[in-house]
N, C-alpha and C. Protein backbone atom coordinates (compact mmCIF):
# COMPACT_ATOMS: atom_id res chain seq x y z
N UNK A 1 -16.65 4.59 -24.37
CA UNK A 1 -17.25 3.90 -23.26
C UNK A 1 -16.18 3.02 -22.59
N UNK A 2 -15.94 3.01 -21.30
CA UNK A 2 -14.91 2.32 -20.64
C UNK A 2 -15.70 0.68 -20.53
N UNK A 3 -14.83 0.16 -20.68
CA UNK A 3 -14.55 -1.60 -20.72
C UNK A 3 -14.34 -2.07 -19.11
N UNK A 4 -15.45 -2.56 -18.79
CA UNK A 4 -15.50 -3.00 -17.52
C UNK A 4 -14.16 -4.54 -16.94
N UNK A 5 -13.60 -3.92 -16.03
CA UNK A 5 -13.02 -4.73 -15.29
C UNK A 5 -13.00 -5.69 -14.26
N UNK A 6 -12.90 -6.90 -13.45
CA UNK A 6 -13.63 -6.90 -12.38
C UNK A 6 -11.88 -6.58 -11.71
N UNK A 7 -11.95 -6.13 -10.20
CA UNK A 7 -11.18 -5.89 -9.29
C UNK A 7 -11.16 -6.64 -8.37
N UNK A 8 -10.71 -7.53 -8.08
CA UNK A 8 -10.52 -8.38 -6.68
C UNK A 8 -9.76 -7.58 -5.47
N UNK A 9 -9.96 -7.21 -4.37
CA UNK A 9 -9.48 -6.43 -3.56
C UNK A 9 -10.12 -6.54 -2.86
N UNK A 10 -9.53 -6.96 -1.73
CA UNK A 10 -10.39 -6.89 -0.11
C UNK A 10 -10.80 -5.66 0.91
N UNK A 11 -11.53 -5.83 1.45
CA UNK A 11 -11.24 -4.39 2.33
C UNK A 11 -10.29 -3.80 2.98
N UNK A 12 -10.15 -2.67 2.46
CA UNK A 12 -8.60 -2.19 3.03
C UNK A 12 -8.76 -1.26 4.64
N UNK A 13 -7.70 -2.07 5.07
CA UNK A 13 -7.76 -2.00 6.87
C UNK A 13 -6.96 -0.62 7.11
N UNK A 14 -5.73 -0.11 6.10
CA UNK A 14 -4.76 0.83 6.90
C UNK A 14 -5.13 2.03 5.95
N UNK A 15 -4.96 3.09 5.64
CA UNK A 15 -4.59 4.46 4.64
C UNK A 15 -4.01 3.81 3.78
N UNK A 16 -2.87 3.23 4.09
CA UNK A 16 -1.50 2.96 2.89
C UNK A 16 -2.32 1.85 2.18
N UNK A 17 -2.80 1.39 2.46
CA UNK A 17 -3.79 -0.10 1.79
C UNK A 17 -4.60 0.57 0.78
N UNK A 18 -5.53 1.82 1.37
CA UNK A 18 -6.22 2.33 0.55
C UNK A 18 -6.07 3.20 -0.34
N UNK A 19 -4.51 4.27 0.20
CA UNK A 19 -3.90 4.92 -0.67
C UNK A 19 -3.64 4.16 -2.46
N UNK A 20 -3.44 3.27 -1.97
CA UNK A 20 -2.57 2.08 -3.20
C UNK A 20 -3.24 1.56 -3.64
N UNK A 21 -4.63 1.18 -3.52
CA UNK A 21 -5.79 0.79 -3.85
C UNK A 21 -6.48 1.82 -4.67
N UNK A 22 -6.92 3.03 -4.63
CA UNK A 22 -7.29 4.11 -5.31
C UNK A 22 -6.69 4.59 -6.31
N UNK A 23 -4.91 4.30 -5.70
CA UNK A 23 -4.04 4.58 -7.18
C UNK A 23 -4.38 3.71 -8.15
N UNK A 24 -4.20 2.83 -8.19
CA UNK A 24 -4.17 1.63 -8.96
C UNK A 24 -5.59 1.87 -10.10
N UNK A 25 -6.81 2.47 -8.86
CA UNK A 25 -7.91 1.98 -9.67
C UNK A 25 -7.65 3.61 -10.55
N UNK A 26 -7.48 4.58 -10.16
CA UNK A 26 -7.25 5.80 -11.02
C UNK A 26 -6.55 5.61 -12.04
N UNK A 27 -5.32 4.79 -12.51
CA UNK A 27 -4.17 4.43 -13.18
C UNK A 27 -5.01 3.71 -13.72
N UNK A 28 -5.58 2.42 -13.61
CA UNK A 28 -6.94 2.05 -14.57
C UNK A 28 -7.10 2.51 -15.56
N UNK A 29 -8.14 3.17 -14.67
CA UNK A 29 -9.63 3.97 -15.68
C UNK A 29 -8.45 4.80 -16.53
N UNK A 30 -7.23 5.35 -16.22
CA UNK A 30 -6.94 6.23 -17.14
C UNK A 30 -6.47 5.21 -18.91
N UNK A 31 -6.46 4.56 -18.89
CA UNK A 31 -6.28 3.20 -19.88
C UNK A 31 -7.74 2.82 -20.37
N UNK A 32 -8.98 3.50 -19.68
CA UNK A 32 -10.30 3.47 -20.52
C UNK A 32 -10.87 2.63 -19.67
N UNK A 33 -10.41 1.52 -18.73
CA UNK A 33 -10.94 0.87 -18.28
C UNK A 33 -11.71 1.17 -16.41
N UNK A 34 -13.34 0.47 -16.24
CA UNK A 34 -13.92 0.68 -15.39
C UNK A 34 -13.51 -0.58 -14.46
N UNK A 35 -13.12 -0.25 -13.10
CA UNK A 35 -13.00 -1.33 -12.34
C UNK A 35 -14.45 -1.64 -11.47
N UNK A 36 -14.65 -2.78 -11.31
CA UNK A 36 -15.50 -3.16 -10.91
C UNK A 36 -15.21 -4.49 -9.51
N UNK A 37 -15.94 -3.64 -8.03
CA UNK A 37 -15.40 -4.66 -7.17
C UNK A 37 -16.43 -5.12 -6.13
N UNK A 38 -16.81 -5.61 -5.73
CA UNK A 38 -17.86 -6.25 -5.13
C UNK A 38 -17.71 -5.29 -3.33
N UNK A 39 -18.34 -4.81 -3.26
CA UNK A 39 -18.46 -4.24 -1.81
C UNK A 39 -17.45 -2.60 -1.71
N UNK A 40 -16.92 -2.31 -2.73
CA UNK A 40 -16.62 -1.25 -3.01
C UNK A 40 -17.52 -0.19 -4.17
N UNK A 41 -17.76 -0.52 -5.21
CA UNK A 41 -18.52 0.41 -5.70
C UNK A 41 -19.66 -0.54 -6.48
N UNK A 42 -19.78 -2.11 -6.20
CA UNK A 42 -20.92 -2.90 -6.72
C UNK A 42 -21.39 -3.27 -5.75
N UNK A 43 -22.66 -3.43 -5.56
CA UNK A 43 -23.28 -4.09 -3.80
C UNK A 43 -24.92 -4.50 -4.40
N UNK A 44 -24.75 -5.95 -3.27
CA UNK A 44 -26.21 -7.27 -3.87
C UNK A 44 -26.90 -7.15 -2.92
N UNK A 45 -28.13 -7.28 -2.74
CA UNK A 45 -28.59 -8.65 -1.77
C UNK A 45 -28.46 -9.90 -2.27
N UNK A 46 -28.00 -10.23 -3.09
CA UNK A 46 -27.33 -11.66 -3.58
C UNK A 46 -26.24 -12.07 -2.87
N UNK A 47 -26.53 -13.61 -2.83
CA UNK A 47 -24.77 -14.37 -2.08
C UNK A 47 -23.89 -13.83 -3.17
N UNK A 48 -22.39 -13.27 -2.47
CA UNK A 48 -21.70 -13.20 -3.10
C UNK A 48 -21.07 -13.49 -4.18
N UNK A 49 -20.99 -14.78 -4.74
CA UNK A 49 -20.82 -15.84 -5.65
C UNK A 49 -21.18 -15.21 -6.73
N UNK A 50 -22.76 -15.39 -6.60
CA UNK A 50 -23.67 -14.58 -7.72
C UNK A 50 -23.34 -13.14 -8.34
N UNK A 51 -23.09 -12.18 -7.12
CA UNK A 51 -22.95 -11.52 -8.17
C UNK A 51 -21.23 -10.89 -8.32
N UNK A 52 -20.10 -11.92 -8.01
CA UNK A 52 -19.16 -12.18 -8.38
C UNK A 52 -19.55 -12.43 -9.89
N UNK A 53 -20.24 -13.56 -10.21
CA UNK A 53 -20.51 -14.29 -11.38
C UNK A 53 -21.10 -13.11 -12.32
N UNK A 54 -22.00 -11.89 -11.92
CA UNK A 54 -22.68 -11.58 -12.49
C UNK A 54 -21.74 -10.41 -13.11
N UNK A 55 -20.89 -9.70 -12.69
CA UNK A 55 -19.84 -9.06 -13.03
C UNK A 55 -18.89 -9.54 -13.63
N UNK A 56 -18.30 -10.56 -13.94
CA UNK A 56 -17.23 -11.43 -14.66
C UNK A 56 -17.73 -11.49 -15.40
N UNK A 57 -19.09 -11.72 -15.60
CA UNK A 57 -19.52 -12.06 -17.32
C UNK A 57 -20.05 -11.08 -17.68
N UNK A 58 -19.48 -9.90 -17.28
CA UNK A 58 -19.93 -8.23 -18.06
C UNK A 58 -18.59 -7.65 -17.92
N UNK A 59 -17.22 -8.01 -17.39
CA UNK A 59 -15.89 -7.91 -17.81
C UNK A 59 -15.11 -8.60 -18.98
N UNK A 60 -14.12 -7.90 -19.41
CA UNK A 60 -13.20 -8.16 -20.22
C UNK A 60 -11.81 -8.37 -19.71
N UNK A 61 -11.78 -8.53 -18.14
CA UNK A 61 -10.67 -8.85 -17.85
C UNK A 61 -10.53 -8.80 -15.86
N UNK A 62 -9.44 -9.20 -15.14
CA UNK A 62 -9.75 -9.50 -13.83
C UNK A 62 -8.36 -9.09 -13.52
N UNK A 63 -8.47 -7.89 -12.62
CA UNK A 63 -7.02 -7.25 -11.65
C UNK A 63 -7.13 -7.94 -10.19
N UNK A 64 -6.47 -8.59 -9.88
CA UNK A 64 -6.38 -9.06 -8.62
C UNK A 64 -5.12 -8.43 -7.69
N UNK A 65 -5.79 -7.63 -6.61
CA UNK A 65 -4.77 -7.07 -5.94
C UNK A 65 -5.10 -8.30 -4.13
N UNK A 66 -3.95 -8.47 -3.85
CA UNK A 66 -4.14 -9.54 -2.58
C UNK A 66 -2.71 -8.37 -1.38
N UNK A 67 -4.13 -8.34 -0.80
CA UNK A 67 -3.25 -7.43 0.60
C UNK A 67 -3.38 -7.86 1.47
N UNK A 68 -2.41 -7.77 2.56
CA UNK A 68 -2.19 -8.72 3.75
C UNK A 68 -3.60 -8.39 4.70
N UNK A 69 -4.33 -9.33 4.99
CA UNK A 69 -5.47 -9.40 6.08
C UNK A 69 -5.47 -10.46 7.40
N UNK A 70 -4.30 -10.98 7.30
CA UNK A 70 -3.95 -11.54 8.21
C UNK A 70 -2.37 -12.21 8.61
N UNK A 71 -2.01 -11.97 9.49
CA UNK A 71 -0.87 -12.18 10.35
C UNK A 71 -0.53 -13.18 11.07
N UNK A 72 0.10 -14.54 10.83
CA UNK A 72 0.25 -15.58 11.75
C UNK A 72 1.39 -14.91 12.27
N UNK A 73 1.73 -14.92 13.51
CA UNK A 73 3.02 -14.40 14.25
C UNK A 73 3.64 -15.71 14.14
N UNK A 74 3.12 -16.69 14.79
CA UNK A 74 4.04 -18.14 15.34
C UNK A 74 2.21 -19.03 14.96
N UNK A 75 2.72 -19.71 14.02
CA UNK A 75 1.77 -21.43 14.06
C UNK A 75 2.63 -22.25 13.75
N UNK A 76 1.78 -23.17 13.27
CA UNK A 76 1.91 -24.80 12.43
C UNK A 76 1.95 -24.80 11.19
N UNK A 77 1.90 -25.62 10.33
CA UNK A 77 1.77 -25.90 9.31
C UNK A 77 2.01 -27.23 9.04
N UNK A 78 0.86 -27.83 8.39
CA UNK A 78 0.85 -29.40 8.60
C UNK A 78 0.47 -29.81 9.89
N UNK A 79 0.16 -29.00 11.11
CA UNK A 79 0.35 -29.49 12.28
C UNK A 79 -0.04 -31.47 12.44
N UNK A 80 1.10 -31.85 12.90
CA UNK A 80 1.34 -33.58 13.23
C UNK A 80 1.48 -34.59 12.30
N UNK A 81 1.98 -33.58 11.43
CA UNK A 81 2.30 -34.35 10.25
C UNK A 81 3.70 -34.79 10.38
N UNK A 82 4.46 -35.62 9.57
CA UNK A 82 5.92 -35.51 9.73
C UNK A 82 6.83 -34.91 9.30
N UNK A 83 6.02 -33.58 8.34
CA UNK A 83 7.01 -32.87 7.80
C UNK A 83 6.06 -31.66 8.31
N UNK A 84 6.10 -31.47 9.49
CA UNK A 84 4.91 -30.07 10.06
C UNK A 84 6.28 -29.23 9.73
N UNK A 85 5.81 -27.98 10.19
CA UNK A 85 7.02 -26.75 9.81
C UNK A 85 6.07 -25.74 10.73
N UNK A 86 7.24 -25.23 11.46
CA UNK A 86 6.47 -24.06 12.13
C UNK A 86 6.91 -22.76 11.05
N UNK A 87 5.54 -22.08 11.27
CA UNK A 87 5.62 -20.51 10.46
C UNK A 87 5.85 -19.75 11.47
N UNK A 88 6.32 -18.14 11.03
CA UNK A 88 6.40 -17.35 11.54
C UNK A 88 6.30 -15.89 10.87
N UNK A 89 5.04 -14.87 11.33
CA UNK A 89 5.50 -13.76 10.69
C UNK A 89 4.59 -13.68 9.24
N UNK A 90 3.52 -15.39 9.29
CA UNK A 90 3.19 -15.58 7.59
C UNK A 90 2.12 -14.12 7.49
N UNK A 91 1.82 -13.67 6.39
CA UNK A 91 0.89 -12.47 6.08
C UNK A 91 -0.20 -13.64 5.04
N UNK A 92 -1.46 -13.27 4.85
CA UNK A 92 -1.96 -14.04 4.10
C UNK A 92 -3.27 -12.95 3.52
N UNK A 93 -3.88 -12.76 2.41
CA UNK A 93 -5.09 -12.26 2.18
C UNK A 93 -6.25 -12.50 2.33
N UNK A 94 -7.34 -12.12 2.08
CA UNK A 94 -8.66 -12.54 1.73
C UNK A 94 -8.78 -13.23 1.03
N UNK A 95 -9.43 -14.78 1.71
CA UNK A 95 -9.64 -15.85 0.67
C UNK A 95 -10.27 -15.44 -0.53
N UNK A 96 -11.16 -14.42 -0.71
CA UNK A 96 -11.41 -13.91 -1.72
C UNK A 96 -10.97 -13.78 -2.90
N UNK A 97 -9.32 -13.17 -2.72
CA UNK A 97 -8.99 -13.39 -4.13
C UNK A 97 -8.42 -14.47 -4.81
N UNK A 98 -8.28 -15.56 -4.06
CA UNK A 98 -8.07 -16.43 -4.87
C UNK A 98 -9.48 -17.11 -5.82
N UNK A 99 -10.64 -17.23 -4.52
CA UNK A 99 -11.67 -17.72 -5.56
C UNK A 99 -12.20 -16.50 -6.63
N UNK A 100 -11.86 -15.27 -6.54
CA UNK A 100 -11.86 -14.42 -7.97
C UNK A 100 -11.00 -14.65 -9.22
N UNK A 101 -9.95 -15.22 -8.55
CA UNK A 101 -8.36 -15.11 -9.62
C UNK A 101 -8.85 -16.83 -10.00
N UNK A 102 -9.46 -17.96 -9.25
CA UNK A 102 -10.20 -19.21 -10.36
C UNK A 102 -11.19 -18.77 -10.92
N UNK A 103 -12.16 -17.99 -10.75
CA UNK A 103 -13.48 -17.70 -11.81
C UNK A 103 -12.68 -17.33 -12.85
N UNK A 104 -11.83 -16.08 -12.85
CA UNK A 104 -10.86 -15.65 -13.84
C UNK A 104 -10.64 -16.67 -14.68
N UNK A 105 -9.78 -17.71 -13.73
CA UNK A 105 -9.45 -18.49 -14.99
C UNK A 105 -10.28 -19.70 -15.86
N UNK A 106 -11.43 -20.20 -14.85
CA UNK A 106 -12.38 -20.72 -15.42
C UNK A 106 -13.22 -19.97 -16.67
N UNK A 107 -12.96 -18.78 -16.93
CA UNK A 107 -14.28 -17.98 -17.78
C UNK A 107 -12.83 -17.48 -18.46
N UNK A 108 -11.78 -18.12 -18.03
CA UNK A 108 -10.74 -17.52 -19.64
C UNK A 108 -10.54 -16.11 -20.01
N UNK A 109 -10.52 -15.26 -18.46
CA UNK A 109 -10.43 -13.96 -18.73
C UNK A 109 -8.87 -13.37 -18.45
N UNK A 110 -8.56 -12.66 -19.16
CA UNK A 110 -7.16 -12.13 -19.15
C UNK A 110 -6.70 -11.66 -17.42
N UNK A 111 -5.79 -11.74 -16.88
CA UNK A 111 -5.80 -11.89 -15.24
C UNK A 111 -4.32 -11.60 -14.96
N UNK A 112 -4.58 -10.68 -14.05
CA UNK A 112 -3.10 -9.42 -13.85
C UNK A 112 -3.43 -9.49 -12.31
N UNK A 113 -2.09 -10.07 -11.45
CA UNK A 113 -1.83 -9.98 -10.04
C UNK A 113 -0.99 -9.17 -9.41
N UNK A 114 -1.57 -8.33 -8.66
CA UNK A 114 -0.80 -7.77 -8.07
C UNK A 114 -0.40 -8.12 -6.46
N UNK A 115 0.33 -8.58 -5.63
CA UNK A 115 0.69 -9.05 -4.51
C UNK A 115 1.64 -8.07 -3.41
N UNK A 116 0.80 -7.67 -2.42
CA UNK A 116 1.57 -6.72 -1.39
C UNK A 116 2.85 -7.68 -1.01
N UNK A 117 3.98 -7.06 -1.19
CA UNK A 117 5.15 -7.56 -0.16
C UNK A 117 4.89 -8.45 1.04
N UNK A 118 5.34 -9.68 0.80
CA UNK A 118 4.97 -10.37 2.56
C UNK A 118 3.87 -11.47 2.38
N UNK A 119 2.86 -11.04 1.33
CA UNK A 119 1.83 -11.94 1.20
C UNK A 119 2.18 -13.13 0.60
N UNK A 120 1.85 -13.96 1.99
CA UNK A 120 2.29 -15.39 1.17
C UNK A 120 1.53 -16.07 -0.29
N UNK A 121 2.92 -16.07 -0.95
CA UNK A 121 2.51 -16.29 -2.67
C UNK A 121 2.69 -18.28 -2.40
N UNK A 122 1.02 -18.08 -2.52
CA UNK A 122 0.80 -19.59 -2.54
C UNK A 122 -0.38 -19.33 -3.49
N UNK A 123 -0.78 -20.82 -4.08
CA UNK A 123 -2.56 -20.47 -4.99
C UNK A 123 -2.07 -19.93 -5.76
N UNK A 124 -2.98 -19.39 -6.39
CA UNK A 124 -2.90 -18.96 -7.90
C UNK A 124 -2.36 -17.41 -7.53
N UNK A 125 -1.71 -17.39 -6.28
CA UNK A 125 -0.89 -15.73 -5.87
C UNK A 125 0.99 -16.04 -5.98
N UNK A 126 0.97 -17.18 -6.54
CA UNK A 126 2.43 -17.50 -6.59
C UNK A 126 3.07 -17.04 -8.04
N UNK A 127 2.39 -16.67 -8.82
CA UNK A 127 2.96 -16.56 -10.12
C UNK A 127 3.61 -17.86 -11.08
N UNK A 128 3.45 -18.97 -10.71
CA UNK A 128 3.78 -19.80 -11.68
C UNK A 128 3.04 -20.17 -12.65
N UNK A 129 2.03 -19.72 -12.72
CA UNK A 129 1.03 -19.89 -14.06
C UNK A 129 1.39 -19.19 -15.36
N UNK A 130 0.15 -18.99 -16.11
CA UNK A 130 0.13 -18.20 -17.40
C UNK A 130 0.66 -16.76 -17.11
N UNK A 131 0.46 -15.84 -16.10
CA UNK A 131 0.31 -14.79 -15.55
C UNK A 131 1.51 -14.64 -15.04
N UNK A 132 1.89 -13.29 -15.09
CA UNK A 132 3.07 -12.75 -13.66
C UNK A 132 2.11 -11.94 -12.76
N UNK A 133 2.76 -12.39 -11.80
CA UNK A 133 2.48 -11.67 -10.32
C UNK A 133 3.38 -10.74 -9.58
N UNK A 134 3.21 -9.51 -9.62
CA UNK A 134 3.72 -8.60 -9.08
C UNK A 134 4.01 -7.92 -7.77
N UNK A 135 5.01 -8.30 -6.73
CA UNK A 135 4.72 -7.81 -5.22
C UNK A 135 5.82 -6.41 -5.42
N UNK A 136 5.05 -5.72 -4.33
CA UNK A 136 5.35 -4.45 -4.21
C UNK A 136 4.83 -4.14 -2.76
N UNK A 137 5.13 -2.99 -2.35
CA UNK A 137 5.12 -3.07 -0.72
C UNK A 137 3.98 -1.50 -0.40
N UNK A 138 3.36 -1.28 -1.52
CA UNK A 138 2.54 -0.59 -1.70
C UNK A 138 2.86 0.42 -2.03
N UNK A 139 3.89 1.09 -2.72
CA UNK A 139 4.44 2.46 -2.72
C UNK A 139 3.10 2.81 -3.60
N UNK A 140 2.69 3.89 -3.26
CA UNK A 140 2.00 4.60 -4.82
C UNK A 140 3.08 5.20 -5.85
N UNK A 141 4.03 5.19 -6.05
CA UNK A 141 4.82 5.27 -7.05
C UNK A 141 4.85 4.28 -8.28
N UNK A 142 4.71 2.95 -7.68
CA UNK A 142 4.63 1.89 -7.91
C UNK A 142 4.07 1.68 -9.92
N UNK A 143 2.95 2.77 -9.49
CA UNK A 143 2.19 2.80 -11.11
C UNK A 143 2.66 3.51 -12.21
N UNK A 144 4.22 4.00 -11.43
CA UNK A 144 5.25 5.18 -12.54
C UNK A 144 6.10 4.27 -13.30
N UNK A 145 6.53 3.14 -12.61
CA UNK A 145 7.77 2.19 -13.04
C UNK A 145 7.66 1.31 -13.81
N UNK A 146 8.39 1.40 -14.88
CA UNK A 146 8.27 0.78 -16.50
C UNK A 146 7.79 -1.00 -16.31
N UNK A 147 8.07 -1.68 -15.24
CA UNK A 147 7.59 -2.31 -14.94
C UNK A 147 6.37 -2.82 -14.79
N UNK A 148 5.68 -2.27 -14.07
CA UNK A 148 4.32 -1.81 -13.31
C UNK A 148 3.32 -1.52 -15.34
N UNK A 149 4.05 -0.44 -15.85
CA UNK A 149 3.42 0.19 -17.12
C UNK A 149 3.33 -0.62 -18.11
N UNK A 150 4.46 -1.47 -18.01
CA UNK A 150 4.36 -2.35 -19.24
C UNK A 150 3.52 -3.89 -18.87
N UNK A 151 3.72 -4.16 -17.79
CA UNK A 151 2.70 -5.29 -16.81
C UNK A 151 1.26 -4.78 -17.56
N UNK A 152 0.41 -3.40 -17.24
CA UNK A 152 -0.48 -3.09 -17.43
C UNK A 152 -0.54 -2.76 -19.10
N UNK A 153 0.41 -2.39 -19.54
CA UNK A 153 -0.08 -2.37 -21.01
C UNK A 153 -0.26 -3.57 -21.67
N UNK A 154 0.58 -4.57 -21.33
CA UNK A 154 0.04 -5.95 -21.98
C UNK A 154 -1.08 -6.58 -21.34
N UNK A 155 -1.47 -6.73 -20.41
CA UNK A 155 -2.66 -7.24 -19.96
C UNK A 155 -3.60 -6.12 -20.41
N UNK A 156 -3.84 -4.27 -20.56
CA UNK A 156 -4.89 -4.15 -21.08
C UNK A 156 -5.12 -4.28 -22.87
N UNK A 157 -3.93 -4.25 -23.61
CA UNK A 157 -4.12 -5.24 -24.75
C UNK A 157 -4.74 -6.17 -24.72
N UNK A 158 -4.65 -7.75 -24.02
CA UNK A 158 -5.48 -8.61 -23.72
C UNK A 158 -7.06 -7.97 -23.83
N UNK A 159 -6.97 -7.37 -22.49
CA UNK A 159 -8.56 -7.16 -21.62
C UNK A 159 -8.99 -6.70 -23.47
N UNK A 160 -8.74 -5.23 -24.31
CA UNK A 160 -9.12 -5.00 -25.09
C UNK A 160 -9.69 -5.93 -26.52
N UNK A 161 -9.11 -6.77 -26.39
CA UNK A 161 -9.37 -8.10 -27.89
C UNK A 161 -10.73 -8.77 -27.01
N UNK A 162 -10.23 -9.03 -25.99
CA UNK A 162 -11.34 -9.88 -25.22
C UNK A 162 -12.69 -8.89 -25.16
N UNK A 163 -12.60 -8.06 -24.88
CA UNK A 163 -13.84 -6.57 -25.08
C UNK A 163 -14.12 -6.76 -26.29
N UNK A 164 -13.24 -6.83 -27.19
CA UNK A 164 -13.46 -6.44 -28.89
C UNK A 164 -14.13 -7.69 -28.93
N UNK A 165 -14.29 -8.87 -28.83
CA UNK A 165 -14.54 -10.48 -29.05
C UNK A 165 -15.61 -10.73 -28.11
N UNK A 166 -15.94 -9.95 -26.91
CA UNK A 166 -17.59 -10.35 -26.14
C UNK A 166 -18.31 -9.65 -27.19
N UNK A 167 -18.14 -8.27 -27.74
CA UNK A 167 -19.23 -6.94 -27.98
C UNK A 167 -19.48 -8.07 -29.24
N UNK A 168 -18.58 -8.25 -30.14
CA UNK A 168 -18.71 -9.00 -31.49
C UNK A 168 -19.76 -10.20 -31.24
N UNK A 169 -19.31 -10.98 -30.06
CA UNK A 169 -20.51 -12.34 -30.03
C UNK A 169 -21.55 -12.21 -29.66
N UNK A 170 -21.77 -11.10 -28.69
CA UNK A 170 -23.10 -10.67 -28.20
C UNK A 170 -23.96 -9.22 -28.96
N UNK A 171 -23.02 -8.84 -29.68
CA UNK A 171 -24.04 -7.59 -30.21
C UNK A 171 -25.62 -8.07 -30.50
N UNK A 172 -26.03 -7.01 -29.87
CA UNK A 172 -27.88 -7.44 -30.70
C UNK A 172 -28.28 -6.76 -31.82
């Protein structure tokens, strides 16, 4: 029986978004594990939140992929402050995955980032935490490179103890 995952991933706008998105989740499941993502293959009439919540606590672990959904060409930052800074060029994701990647860490679930090239690594998308964060520019190759393999074999170790340690506290 595959060990449910949750997937943080926004809606993907281009082919190459979704190309790399499908890899990823195929490369998954082939490791036993079911991804699970809210508006891709799980859908509520519940506020989102809910059944965010309601899927995290039937996972053993949280893949966060953050792809660019938005484009500042030229802003502010800080605007009128005294240390404002103009941006240029920033890429940023769906606020989404960051409030997936804190439930993650509020409910103490094992948590693997993956970050498109460009996406500004700020929030819990910067990698200075417990976690590494991985940018890549979407190749689907991406899931061949010892890198990428060994990223995913230690986090689904994790996800697996954590599976082994819900089934154990909750068996009926």
């Amino acid at each position: 029986m595959p060990i449910n995952v949750f997937l943080s991933v926004g809606r993907t706008f281009t082919p190459r978004q979704e190309q790399f998105v499908s890899t990823i989740e195929t490369h998954v499941a082939k490791k036993g594990l079911q991804p699970r993502t809210v508006g891709r293959n799980e859908f509520s009439h519940r506020r989102p939140l809910e059944l965010i919540e309601k899927l995290m606590d039937k996972s053993a672990g949280v893949l966060v992929i953050a792809l660019e959904r938005v484009l500042i060409e030229t802003g502010l930052e800080k605007r009128g402050a005294s240390d404002q800074t103009t941006i240029s060029n920033e890429t940023f994701p769906t606020p989404w995955n960051q409030i997936e990647a804190a439930f993650a860490c509020a409910k103490r679930l094992p948590l693997m980032v993956i970050r498109e090239t460009g996406v500004r690594p700020e929030g819990l998308l910067e990698g200075r935490y417990e976690w590494y964060v991985h940018s890549t520019n979407l190749d689907p190759a991406f899931v061949n490179t010892p890198e990428f393999n060994g990223m995913l074999d230690s986090w689904t170790q994790d996800v697996r103890r954590r599976a082994g340690w819900f089934r154990r506290r909750y068996r009926s």
